[in-house]
N, C-alpha and C. Protein backbone atom coordinates (compact mmCIF):
# COMPACT_ATOMS: atom_id res chain seq x y z
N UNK A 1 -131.08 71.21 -62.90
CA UNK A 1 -132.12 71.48 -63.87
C UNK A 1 -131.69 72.58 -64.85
N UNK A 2 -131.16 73.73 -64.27
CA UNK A 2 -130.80 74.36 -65.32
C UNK A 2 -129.39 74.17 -66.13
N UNK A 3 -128.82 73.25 -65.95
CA UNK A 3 -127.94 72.73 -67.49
C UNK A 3 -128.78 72.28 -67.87
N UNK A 4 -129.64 71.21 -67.52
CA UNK A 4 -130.39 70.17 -68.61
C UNK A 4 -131.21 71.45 -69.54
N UNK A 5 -131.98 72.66 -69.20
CA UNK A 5 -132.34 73.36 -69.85
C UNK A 5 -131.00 73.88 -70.47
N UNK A 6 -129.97 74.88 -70.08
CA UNK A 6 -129.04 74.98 -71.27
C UNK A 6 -128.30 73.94 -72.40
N UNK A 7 -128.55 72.58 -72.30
CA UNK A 7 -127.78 71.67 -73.05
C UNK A 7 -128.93 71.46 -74.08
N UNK A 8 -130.52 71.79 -73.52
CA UNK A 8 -131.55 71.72 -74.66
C UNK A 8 -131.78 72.89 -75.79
N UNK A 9 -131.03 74.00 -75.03
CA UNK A 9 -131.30 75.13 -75.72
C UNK A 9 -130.30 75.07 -77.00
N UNK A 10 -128.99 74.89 -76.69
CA UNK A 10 -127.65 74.79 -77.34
C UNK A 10 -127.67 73.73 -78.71
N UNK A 11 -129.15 72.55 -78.03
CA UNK A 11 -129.13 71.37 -79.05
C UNK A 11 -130.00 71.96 -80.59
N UNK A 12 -130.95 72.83 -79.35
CA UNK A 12 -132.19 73.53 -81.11
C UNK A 12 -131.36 74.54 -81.45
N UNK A 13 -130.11 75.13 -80.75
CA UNK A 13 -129.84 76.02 -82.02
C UNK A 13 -128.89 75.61 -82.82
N UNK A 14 -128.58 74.71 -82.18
CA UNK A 14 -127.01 74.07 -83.06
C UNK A 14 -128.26 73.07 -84.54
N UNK A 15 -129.79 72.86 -84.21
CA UNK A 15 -130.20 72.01 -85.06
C UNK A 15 -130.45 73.71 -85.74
N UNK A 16 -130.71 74.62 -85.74
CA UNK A 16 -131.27 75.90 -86.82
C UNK A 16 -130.05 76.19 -87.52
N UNK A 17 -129.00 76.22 -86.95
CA UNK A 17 -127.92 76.53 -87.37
C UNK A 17 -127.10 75.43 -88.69
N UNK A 18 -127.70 74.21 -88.39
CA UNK A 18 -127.47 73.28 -89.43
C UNK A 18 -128.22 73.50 -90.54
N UNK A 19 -129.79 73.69 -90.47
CA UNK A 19 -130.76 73.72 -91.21
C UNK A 19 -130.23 75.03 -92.13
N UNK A 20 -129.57 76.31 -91.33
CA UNK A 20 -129.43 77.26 -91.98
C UNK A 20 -128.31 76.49 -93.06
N UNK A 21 -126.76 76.07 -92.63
CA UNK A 21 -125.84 76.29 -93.51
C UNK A 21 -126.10 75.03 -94.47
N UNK A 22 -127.19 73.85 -94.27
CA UNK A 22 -127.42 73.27 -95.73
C UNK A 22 -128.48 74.17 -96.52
N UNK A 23 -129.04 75.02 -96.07
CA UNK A 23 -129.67 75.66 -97.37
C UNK A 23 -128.85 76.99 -97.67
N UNK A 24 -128.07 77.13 -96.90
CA UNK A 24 -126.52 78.02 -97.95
C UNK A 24 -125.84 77.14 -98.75
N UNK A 25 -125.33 76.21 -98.70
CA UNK A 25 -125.33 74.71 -99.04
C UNK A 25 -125.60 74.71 -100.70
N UNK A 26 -127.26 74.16 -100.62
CA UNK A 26 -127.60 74.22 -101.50
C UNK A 26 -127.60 75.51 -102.53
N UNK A 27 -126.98 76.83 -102.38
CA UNK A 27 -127.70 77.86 -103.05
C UNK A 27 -126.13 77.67 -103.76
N UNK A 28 -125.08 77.35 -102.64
CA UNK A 28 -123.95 77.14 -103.23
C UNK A 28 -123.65 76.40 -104.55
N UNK A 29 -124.55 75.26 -104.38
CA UNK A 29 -124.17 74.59 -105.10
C UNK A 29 -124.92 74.65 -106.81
N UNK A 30 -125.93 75.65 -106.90
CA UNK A 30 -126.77 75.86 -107.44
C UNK A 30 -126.36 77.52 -108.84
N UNK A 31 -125.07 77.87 -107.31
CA UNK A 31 -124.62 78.91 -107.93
C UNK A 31 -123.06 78.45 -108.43
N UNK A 32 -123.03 77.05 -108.40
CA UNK A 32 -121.58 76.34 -109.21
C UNK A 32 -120.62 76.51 -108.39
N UNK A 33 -120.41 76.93 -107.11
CA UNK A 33 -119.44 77.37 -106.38
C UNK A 33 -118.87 75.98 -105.31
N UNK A 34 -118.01 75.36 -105.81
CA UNK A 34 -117.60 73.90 -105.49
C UNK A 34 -116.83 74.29 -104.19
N UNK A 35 -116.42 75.57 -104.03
CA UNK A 35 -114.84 75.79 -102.83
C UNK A 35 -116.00 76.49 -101.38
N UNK A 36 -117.24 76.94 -101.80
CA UNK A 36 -117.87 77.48 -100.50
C UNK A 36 -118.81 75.72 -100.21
N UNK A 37 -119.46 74.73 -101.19
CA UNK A 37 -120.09 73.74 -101.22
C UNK A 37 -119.05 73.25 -100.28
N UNK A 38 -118.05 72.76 -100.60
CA UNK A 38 -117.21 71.84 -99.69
C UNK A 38 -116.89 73.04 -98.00
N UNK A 39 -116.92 73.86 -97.66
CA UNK A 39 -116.63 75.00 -96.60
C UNK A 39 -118.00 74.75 -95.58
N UNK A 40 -118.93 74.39 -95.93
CA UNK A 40 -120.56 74.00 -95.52
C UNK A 40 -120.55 72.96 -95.37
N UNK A 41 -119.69 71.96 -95.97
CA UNK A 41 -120.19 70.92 -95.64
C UNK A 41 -119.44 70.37 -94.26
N UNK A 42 -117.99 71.06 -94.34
CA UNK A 42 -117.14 70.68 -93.28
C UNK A 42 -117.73 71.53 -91.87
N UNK A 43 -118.21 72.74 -91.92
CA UNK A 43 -119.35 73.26 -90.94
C UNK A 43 -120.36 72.49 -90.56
N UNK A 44 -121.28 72.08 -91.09
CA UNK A 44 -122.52 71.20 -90.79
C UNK A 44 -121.75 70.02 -90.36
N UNK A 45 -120.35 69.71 -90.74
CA UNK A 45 -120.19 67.95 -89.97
C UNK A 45 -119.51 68.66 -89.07
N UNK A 46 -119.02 69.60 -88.32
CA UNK A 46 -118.87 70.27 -87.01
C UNK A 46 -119.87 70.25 -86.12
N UNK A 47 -121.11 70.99 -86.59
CA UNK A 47 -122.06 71.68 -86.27
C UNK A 47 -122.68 69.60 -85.57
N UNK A 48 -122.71 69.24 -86.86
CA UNK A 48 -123.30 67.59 -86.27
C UNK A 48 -122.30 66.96 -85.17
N UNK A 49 -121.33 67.02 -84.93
CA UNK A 49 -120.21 66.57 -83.92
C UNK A 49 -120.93 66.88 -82.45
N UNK A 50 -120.82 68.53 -82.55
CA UNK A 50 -121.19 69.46 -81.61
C UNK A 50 -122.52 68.99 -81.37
N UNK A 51 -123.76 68.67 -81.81
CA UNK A 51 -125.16 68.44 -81.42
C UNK A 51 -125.33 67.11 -80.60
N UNK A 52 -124.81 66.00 -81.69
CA UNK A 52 -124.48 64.66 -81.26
C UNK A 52 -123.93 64.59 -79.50
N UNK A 53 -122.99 65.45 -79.33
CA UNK A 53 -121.88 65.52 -78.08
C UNK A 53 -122.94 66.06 -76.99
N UNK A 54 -123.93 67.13 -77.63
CA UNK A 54 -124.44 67.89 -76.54
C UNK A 54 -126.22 66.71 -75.81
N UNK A 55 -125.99 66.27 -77.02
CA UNK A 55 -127.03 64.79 -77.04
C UNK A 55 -126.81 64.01 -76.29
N UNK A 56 -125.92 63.28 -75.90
CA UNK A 56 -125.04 62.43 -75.62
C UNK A 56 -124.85 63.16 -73.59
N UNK A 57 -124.84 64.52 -73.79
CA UNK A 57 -125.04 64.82 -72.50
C UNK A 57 -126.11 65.05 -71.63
N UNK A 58 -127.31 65.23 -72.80
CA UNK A 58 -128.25 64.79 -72.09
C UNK A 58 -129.14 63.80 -71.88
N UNK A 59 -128.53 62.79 -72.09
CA UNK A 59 -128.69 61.24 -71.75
C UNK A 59 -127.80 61.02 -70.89
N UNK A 60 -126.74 61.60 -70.26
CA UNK A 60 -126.11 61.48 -68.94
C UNK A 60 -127.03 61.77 -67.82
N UNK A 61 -127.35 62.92 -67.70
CA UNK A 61 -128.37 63.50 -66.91
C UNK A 61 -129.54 63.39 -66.53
């Protein structure tokens, strides 16, 4: 029981943590800055790898 609680905890912050770096994201892109826009985006498709994976483990369980 308590992984299934740590693999849920890990999933909402890895989802705040996404939410955060697309609205850095957007400020990026707002402030013309094409080299931090593309740096966020390759983070958030990490960040989505990492959530997906931790997803995926708790549907094992």
């Amino acid at each position: 029981m308590k992984r299934k609680k740590r693999i849920e905890k890990g999933v909402k912050s890895l989802k705040e943590q996404i939410a955060i770096h697309e609205e850095k994201k957007k400020q990026a892109e707002e402030a013309n800055l094409p080299e931090l826009v593309k740096y966020y985006e390759k983070e958030i498709s990490g960040l989505e790898k990492t959530k997906d994976r931790k997803e995926d483990q708790l549907e094992k369980n």
